[in-house]
N, C-alpha and C. Protein backbone atom coordinates (compact mmCIF):
# COMPACT_ATOMS: atom_id res chain seq x y z
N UNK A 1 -46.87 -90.75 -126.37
CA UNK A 1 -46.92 -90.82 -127.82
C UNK A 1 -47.87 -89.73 -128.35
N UNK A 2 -47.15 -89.08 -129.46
CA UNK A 2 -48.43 -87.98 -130.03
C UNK A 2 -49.09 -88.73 -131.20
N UNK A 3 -50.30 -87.98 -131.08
CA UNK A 3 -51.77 -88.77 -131.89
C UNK A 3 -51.49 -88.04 -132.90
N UNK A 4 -51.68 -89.38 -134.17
CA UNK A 4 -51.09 -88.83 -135.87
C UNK A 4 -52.10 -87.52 -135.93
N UNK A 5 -53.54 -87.37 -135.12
CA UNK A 5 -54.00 -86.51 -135.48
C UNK A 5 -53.62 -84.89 -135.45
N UNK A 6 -52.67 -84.84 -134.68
CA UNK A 6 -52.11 -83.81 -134.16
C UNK A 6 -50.63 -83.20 -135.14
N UNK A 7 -50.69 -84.10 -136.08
CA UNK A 7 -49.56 -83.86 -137.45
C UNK A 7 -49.71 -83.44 -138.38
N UNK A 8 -51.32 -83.34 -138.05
CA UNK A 8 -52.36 -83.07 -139.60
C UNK A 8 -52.91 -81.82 -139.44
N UNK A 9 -52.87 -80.83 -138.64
CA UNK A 9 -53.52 -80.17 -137.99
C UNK A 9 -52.99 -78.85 -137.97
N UNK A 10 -53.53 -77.63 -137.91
CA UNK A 10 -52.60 -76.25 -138.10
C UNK A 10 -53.73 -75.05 -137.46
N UNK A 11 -53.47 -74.02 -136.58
CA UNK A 11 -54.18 -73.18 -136.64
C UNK A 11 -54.50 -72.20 -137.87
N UNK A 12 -55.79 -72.29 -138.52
CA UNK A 12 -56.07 -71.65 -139.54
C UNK A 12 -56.60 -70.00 -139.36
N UNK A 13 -57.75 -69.77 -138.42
CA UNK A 13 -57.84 -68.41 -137.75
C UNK A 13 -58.65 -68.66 -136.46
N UNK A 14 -59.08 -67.13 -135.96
CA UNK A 14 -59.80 -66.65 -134.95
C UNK A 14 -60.92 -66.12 -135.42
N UNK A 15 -61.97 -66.32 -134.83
CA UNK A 15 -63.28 -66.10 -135.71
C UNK A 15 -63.91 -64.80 -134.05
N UNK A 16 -64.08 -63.74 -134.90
CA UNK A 16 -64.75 -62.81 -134.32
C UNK A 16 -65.99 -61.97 -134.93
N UNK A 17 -66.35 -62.20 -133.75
CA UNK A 17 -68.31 -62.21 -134.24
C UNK A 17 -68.29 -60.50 -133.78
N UNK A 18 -68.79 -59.90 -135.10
CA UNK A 18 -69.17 -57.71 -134.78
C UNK A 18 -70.19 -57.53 -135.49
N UNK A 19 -71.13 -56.86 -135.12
CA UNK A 19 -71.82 -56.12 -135.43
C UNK A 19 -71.63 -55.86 -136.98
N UNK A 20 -70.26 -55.10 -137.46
CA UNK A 20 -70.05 -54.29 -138.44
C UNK A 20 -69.28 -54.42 -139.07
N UNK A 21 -68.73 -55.34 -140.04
CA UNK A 21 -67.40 -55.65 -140.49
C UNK A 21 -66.50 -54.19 -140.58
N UNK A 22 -67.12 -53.48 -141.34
CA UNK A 22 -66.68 -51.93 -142.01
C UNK A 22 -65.83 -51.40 -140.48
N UNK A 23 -66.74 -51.12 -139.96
CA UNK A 23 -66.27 -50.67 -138.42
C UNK A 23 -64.98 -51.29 -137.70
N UNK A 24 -65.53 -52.33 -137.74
CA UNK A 24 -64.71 -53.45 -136.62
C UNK A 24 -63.36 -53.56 -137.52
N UNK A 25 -63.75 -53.55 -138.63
CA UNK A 25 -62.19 -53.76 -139.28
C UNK A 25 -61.04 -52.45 -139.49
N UNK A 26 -61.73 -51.20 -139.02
CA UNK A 26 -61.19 -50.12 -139.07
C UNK A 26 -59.99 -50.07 -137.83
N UNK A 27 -60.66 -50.14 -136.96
CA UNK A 27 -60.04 -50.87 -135.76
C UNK A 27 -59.31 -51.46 -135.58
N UNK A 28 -59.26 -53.08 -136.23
CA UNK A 28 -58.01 -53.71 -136.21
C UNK A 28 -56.96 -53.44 -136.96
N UNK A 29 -57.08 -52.35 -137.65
CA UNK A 29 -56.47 -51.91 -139.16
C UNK A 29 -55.57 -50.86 -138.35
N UNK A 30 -56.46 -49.92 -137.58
CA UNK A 30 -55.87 -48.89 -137.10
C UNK A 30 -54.86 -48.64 -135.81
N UNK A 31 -55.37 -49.60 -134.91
CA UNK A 31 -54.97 -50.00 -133.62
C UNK A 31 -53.94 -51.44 -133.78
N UNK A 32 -54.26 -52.23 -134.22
CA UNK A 32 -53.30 -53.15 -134.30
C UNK A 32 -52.55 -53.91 -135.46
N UNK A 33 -52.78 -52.90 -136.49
CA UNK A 33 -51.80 -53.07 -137.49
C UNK A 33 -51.97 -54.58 -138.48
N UNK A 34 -53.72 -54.96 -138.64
CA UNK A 34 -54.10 -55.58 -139.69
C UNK A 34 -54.61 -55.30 -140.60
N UNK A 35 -53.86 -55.72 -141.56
CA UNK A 35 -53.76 -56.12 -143.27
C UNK A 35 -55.06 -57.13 -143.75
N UNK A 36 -55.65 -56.07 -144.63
CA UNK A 36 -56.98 -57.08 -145.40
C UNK A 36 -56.26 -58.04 -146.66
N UNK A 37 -57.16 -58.96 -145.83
CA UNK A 37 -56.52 -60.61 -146.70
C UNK A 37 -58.15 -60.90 -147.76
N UNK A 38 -58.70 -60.51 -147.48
CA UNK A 38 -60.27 -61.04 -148.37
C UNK A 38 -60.86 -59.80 -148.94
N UNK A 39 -62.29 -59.89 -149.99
CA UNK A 39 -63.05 -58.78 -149.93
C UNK A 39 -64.12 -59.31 -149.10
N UNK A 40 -65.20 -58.56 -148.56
CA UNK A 40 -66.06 -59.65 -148.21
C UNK A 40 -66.72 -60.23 -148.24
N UNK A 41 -67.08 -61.85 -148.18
CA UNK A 41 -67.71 -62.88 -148.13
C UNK A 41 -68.98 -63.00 -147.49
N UNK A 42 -70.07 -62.71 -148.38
CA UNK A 42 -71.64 -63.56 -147.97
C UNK A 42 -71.48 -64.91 -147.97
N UNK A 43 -72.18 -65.28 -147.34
CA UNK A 43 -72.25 -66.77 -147.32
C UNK A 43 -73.78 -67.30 -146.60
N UNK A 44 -74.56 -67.05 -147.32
CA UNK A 44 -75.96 -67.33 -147.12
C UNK A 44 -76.18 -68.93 -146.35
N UNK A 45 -75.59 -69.25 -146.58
CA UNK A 45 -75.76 -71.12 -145.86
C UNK A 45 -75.50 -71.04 -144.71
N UNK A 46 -74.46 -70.48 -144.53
CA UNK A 46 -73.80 -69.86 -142.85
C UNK A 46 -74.40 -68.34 -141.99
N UNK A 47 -75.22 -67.97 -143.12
CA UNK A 47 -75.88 -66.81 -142.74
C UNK A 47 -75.05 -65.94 -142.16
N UNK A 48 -73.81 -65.36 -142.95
CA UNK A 48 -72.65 -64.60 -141.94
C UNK A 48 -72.01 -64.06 -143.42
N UNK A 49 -71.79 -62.70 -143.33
CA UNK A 49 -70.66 -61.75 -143.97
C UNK A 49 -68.91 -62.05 -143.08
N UNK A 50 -68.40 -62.41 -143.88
CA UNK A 50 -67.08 -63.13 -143.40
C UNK A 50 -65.94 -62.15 -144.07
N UNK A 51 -64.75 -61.69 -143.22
CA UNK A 51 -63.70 -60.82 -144.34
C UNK A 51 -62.41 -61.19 -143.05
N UNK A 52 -61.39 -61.63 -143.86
CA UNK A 52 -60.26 -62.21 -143.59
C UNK A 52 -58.77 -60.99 -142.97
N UNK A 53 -58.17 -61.27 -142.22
CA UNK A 53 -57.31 -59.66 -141.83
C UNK A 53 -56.02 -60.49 -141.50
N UNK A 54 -54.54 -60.05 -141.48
CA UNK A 54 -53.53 -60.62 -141.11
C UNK A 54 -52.58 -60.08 -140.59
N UNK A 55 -52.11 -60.37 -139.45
CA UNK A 55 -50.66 -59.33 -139.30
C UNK A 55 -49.58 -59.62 -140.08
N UNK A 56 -48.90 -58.57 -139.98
CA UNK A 56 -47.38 -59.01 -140.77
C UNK A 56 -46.90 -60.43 -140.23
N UNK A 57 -46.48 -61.07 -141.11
CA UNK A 57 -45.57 -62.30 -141.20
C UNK A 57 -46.55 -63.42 -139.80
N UNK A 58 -47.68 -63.26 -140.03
CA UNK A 58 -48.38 -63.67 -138.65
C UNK A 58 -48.85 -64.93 -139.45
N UNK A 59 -48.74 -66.28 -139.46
CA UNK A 59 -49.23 -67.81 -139.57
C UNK A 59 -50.58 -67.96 -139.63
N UNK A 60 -51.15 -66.92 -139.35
CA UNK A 60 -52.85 -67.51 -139.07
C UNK A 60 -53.81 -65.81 -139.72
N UNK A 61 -54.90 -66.20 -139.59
CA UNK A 61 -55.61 -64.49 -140.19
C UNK A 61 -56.64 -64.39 -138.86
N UNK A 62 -57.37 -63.67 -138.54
CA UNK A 62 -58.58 -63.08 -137.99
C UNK A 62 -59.68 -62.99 -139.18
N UNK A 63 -60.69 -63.83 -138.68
CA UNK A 63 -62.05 -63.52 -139.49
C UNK A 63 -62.93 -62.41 -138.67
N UNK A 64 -63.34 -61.45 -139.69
CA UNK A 64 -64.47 -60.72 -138.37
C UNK A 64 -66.13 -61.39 -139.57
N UNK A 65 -66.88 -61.45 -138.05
CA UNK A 65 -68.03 -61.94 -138.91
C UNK A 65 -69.35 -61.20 -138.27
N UNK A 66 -70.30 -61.41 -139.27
CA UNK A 66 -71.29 -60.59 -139.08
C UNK A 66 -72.08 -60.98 -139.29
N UNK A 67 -73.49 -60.95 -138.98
CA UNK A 67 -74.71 -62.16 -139.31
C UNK A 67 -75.29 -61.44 -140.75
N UNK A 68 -76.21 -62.26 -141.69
CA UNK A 68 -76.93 -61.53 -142.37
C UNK A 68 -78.24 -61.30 -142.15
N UNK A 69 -78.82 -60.08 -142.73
CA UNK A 69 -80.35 -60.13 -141.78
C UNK A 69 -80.22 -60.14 -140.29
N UNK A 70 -81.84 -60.48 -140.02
CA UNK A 70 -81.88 -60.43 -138.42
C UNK A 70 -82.63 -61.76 -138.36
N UNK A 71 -82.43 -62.80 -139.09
CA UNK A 71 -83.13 -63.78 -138.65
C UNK A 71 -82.19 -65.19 -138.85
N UNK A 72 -80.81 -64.63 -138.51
CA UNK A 72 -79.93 -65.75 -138.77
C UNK A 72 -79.24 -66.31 -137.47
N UNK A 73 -78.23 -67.20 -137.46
CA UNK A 73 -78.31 -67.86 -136.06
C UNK A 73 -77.16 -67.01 -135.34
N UNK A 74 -76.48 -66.36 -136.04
CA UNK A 74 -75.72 -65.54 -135.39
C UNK A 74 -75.87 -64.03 -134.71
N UNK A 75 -77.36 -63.85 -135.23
CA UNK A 75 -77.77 -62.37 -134.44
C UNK A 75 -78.26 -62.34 -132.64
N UNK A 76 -78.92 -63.76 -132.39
CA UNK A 76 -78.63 -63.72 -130.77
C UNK A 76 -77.09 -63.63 -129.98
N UNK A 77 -76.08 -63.86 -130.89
CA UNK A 77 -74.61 -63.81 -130.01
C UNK A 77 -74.09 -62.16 -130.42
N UNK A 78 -74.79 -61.83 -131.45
CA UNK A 78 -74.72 -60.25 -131.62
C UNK A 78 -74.85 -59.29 -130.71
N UNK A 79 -76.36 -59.73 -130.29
CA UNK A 79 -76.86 -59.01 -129.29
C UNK A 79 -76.29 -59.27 -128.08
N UNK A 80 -75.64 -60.40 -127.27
CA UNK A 80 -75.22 -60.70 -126.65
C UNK A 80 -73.57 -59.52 -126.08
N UNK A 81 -73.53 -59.22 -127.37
CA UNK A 81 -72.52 -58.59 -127.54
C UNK A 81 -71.40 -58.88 -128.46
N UNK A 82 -71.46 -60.00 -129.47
CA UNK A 82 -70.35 -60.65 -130.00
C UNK A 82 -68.97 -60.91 -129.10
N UNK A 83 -68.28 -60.91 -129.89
CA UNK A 83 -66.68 -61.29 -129.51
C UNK A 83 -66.12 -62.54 -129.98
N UNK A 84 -65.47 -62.97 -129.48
CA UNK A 84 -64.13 -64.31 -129.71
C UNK A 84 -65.56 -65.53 -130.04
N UNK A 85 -65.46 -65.60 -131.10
CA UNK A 85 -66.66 -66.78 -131.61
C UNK A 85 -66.59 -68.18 -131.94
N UNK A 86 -64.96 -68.39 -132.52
CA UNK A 86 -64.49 -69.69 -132.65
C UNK A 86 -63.32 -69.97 -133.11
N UNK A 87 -62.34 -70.68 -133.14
CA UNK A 87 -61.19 -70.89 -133.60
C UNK A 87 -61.31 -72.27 -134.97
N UNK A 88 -60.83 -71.88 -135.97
CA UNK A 88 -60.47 -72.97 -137.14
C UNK A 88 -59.06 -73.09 -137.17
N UNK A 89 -59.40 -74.31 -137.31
CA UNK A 89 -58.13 -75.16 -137.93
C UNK A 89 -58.44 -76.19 -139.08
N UNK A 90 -57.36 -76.03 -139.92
CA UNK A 90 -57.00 -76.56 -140.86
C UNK A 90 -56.39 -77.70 -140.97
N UNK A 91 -57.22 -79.03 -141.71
CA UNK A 91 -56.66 -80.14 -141.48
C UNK A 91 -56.74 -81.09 -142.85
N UNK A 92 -56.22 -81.72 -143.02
CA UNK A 92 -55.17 -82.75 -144.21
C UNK A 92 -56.41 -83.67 -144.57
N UNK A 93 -57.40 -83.83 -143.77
CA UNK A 93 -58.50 -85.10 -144.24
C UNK A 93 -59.59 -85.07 -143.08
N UNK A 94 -60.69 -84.07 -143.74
CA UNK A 94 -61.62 -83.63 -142.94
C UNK A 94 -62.44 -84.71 -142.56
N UNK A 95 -62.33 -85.24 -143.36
CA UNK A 95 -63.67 -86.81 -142.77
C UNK A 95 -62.84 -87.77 -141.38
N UNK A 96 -61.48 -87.46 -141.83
CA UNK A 96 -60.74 -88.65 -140.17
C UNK A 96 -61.07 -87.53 -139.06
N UNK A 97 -60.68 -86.56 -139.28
CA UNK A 97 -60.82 -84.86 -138.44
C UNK A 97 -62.23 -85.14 -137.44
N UNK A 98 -63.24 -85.41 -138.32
CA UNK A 98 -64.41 -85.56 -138.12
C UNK A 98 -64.33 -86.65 -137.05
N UNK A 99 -64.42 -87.90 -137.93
CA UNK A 99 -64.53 -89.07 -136.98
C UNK A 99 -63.65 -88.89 -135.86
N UNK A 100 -62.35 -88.18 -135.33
CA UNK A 100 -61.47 -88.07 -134.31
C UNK A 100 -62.52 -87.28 -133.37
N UNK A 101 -62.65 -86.31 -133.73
CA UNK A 101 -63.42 -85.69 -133.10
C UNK A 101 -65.33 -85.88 -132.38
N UNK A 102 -65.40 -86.40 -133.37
CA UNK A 102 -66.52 -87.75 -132.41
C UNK A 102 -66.42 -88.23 -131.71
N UNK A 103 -64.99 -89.39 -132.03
CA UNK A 103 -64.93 -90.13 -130.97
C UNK A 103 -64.21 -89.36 -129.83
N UNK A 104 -63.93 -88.35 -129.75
CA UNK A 104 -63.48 -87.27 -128.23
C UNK A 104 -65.08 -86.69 -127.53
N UNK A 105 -65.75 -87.22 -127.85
CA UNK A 105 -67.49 -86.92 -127.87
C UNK A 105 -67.46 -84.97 -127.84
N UNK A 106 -67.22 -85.00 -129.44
CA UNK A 106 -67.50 -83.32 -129.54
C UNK A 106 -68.71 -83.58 -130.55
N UNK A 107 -69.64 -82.47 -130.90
CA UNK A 107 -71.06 -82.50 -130.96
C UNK A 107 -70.51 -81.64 -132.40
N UNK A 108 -70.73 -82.88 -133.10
CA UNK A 108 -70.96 -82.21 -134.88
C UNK A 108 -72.52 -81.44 -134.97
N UNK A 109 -71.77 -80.20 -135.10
CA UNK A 109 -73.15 -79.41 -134.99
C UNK A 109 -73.15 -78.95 -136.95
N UNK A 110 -72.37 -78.84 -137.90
CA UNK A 110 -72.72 -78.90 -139.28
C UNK A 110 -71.24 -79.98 -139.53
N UNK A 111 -72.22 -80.88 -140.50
CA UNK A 111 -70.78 -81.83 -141.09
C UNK A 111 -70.78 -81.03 -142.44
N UNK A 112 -69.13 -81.99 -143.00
CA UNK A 112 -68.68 -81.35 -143.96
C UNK A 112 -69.79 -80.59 -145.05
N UNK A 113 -69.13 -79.31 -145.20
CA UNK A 113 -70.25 -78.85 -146.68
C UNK A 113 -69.16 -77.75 -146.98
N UNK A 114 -69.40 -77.63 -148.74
CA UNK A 114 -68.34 -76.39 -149.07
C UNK A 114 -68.68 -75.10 -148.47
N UNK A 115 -67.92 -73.99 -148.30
CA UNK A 115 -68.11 -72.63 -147.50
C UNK A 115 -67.71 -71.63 -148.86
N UNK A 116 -68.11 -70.57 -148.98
CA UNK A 116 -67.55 -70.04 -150.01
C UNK A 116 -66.04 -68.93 -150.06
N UNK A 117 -66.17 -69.07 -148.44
CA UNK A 117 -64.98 -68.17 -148.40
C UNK A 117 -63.53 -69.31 -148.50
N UNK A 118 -63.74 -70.39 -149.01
CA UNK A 118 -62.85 -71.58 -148.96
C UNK A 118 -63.11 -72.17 -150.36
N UNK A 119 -63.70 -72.19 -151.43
CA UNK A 119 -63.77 -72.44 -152.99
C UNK A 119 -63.20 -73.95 -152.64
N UNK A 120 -63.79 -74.74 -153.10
CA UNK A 120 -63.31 -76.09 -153.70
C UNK A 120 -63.11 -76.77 -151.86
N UNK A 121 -63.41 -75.90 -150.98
CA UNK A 121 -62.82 -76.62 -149.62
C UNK A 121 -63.86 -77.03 -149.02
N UNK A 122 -64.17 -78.27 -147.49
CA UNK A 122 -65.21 -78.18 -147.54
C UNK A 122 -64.98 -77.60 -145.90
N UNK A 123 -66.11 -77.49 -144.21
CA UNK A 123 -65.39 -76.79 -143.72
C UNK A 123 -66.91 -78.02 -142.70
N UNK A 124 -66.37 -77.96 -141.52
CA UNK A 124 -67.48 -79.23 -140.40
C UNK A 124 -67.17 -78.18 -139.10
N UNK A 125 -68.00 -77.89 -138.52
CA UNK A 125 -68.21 -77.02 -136.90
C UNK A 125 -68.64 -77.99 -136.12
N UNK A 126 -67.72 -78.07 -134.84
CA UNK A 126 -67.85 -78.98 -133.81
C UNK A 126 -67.92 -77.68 -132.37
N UNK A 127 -68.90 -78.50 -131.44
CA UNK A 127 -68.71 -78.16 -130.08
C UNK A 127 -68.10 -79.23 -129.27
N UNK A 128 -67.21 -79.25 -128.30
CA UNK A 128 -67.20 -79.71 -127.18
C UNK A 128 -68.16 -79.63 -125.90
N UNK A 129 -67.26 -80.17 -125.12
CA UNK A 129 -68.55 -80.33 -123.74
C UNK A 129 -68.43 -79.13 -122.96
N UNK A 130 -67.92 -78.43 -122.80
CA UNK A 130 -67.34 -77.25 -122.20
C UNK A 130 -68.03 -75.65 -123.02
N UNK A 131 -68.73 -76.09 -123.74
CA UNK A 131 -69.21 -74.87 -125.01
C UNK A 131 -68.30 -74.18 -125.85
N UNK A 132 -66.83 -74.78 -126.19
CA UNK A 132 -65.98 -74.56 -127.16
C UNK A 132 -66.67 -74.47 -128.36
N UNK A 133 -66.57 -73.80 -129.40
CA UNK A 133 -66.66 -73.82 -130.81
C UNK A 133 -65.68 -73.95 -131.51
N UNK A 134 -65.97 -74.63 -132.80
CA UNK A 134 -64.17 -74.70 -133.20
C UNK A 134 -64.67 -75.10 -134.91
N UNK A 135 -64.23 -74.56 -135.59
CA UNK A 135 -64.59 -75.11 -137.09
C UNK A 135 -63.20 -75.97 -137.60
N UNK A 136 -63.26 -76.47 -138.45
CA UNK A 136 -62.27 -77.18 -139.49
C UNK A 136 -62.94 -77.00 -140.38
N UNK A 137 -61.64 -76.57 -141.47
CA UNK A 137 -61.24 -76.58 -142.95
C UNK A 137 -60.35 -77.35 -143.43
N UNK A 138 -60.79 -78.32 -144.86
CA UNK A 138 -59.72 -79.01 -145.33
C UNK A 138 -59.20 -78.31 -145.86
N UNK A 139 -57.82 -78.57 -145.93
CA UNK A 139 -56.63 -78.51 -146.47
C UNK A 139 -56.81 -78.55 -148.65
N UNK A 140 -56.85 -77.44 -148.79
CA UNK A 140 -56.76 -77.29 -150.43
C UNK A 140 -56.15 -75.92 -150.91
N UNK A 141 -55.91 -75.96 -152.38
CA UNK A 141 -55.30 -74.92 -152.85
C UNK A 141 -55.91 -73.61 -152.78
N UNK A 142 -55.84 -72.57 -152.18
CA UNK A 142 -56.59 -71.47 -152.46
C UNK A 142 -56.05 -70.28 -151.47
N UNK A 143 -56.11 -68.70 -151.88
CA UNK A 143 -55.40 -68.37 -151.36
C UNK A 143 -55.36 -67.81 -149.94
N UNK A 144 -56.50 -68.40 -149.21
CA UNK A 144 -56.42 -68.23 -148.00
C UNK A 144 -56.72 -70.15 -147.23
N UNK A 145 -55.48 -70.87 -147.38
CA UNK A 145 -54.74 -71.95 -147.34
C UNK A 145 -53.41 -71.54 -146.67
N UNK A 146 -52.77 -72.50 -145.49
CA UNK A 146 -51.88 -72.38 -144.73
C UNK A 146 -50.79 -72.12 -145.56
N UNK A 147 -50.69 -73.67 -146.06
CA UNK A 147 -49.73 -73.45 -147.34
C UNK A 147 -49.39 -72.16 -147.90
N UNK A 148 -50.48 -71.97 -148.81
CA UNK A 148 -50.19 -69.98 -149.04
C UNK A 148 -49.66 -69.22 -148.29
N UNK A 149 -49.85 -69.61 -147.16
CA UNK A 149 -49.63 -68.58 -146.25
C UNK A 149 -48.11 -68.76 -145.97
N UNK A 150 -48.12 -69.83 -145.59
CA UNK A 150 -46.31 -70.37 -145.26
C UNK A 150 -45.59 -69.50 -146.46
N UNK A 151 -46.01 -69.98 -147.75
CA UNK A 151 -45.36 -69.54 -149.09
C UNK A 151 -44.95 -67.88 -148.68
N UNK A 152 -46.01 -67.08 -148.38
CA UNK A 152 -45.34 -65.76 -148.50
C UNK A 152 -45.08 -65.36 -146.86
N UNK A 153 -45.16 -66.04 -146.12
CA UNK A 153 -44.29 -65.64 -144.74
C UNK A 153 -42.60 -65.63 -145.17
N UNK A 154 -42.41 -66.43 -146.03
CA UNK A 154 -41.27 -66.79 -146.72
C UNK A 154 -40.88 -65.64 -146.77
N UNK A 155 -41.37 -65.47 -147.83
CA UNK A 155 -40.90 -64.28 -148.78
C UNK A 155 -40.68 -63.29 -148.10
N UNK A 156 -40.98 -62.50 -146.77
CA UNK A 156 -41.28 -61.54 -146.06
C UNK A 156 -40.03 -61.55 -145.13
């Protein structure tokens, strides 16, 4: 039997941690043929410059992210070298999302709070036991929303 939770649920993006948005996005622009979906996003609470990229007719976007300052929690994985930082998904009712994910004993490391690159949305980061990262976003109108996205895959 599949778990209702798994009905509610959508890959939203790939979260990649660079140094340089400017840079890093030249790159994916140039080499693999992504399309800027955002301008970019400070987000002082998350301490991260955030900017959104998409392939053609592609279901999901690439975030590249970047810490702000040097005293935020994302400049030790900088130095580390960045890379592949976390996967979001998008889900229908972030508070059951939540509690599902508890009870799979994953480690609410921020509960729900609004994000600004999501307006009106709110967004909860979980780890697993394995050192997975993984964010969720609820499900609302805005134009980097699945929905939206479905809408003009359409069209294309």
């Amino acid at each position: 039997m599949i778990d209702l939770m798994f009905e509610n649920i959508g890959l939203h993006h790939i979260g990649v941690l660079v140094v340089d948005i400017e840079d890093a996005a030249a790159n994916f622009r140039s080499i693999l043929g992504y399309s800027v979906e955002s301008e970019i996003i400070e987000d002082h609470f998350q301490t991260a410059r955030v900017q959104f990229f998409r392939l053609p007719r592609a279901t999901s976007w690439l975030e590249l992210i970047s810490p702000i300052g040097t005293g935020g929690k994302l400049n030790a994985a900088v130095a580390r070298g960045g890379g592949l930082h976390h996967i979001c998904y998008e889900v229908k009712n972030l508070d059951a999302a939540c509690h599902y994910f508890r009870e799979k004993r994953c480690f609410m490391i921020s509960p729900p709070t609004e994000a600004r690159a999501f307006p009106g949305r709110r967004i909860a980061w979980f780890m697993d036991d394995k050192r997975f990262l993984f964010e969720l976003v609820e499900t609302g109108p805005s134009p980097l929303s699945l929905e939206s996205l479905l809408a003009i895959s359409k069209e294309q």
